[in-house]
C-alpha atoms as a PDB file:
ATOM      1  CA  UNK A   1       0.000   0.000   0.000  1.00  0.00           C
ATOM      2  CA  UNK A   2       1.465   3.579  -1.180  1.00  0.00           C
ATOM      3  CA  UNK A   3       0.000   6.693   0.803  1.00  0.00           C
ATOM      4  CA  UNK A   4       0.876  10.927   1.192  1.00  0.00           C
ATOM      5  CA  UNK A   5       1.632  11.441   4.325  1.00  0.00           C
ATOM      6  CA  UNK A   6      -1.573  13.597   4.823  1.00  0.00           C
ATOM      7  CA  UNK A   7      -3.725  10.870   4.094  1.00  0.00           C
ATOM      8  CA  UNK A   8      -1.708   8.306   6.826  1.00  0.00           C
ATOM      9  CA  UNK A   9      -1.807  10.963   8.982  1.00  0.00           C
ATOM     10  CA  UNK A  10      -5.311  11.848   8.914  1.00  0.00           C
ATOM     11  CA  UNK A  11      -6.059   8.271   9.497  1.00  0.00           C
ATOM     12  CA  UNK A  12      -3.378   7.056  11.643  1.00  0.00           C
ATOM     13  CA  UNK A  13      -2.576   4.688   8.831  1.00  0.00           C
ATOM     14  CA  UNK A  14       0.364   3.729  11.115  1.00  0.00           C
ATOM     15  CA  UNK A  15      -1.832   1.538  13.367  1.00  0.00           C
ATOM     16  CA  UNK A  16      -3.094  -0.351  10.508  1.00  0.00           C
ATOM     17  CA  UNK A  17      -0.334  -2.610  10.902  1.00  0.00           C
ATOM     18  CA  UNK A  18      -0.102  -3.944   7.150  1.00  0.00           C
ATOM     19  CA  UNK A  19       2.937  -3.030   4.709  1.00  0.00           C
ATOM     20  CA  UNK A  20       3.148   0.881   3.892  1.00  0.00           C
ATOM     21  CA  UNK A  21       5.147   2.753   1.303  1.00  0.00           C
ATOM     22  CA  UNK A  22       4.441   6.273   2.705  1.00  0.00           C
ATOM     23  CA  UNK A  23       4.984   9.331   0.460  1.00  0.00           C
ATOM     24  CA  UNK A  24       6.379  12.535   2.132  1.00  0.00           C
ATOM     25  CA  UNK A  25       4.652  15.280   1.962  1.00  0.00           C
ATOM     26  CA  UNK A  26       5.604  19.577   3.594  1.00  0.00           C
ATOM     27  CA  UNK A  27       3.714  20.102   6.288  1.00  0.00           C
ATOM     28  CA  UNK A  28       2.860  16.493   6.961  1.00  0.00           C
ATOM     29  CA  UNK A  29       5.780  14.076   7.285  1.00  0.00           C
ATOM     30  CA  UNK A  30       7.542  15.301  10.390  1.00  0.00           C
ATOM     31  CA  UNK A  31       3.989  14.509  11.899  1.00  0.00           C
ATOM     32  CA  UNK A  32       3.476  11.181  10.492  1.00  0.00           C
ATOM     33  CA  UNK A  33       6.983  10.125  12.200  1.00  0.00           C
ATOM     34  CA  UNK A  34       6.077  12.040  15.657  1.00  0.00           C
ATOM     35  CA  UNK A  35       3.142  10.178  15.621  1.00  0.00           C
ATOM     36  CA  UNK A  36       5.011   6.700  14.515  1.00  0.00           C
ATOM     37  CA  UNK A  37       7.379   7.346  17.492  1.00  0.00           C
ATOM     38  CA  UNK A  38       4.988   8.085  19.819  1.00  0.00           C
ATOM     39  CA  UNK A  39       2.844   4.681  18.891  1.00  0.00           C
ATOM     40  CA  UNK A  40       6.185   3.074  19.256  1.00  0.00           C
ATOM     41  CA  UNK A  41       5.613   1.802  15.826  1.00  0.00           C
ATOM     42  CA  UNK A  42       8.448  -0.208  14.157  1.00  0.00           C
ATOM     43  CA  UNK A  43       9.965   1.560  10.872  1.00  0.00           C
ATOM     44  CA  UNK A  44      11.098  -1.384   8.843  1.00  0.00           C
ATOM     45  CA  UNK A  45      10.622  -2.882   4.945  1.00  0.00           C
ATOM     46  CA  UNK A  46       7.023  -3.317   5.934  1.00  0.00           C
ATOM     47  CA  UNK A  47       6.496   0.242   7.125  1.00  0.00           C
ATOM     48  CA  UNK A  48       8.856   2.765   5.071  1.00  0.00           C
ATOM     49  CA  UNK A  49       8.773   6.495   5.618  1.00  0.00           C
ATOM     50  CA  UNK A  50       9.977   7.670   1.746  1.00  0.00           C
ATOM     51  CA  UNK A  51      11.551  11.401   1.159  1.00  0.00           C
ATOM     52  CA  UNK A  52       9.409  14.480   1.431  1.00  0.00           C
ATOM     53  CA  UNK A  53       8.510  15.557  -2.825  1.00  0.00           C
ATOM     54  CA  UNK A  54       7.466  18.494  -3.977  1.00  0.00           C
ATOM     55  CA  UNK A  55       3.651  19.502  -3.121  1.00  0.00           C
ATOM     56  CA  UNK A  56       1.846  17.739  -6.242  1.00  0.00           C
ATOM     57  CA  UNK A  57      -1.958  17.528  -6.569  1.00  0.00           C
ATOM     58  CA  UNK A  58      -2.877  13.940  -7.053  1.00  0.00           C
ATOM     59  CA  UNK A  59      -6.200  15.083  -8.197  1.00  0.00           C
ATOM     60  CA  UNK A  60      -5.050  17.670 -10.693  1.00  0.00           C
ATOM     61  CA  UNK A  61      -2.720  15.469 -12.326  1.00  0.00           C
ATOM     62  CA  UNK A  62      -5.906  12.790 -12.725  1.00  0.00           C
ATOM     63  CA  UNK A  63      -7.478  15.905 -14.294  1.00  0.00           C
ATOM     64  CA  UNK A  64      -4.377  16.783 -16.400  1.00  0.00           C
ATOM     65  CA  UNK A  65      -4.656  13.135 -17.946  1.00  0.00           C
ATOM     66  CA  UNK A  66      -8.405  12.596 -18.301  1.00  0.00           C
ATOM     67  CA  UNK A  67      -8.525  16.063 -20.058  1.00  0.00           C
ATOM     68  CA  UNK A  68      -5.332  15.252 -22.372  1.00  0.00           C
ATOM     69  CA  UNK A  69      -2.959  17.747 -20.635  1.00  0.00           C
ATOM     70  CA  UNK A  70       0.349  16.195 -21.681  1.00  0.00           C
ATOM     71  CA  UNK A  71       2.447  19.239 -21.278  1.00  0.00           C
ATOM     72  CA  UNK A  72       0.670  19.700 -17.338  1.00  0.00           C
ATOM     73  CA  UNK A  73       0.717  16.209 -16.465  1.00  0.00           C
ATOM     74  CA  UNK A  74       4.908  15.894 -17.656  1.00  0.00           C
ATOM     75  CA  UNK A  75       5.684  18.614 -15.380  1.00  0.00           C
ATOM     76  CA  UNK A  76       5.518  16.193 -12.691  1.00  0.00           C
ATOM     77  CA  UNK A  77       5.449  13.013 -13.914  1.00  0.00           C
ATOM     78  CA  UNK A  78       8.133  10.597 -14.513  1.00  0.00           C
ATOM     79  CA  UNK A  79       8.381  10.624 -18.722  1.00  0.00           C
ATOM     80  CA  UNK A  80       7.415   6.655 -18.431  1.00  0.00           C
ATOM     81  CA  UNK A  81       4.323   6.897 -16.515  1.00  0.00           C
ATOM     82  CA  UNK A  82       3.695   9.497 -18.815  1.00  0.00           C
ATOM     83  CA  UNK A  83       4.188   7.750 -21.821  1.00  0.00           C
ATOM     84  CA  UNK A  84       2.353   4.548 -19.921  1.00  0.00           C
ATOM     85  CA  UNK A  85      -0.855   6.921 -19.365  1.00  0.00           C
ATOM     86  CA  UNK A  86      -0.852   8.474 -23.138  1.00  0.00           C
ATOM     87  CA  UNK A  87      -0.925   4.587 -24.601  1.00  0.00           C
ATOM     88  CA  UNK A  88      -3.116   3.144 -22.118  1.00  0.00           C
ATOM     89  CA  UNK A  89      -7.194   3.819 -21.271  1.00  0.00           C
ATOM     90  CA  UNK A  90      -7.202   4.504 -18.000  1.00  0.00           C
ATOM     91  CA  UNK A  91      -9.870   5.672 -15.989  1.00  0.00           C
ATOM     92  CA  UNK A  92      -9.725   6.575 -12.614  1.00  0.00           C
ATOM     93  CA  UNK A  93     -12.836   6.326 -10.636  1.00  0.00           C
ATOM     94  CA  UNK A  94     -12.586   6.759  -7.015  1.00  0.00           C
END
């Protein structure tokens, strides 16, 4: 399981106790490790706190790719999930 670290936080995702790639995010990582430390949780290959990136807007890049927004959408993606995403029909539907 991948998560921001807004969305563990908001949810205490590190009680779930099940395999977590967490995504750094500003304003929200330093909390997501206070609050792993404080739970005593165990940081290990199941539960791994990745670098902080830049602030990116999961839902506007969705929108950037639904709507055909190459140039947006390869401002912050990586140029194969890019190129995966312009040859494939994918639909996200939450």
């Amino acid at each position: 399981d991948m998560n921001g670290a807004d969305d563990v936080l908001k949810y205490k995702k590190w009680r779930y106790g099940h395999p977590m790639i967490v995504i750094g995010r500003p304003g929200f990582t330093e909390k997501v490790k206070e609050g792993v430390e404080r739970d005593k949780v165990y940081v290990s290959d199941n539960f791994i706190i990745g670098p902080e990136l830049e602030d990116v807007s999961s839902t506007a890049v969705r929108e950037w790719i639904q709507q055909g927004e190459w140039d947006k959408a390869a401002t912050v993606l990586h140029p194969d999930v890019l190129k995966w995403h312009q040859e494939t029909e994918f639909n996200y539907i939450p």
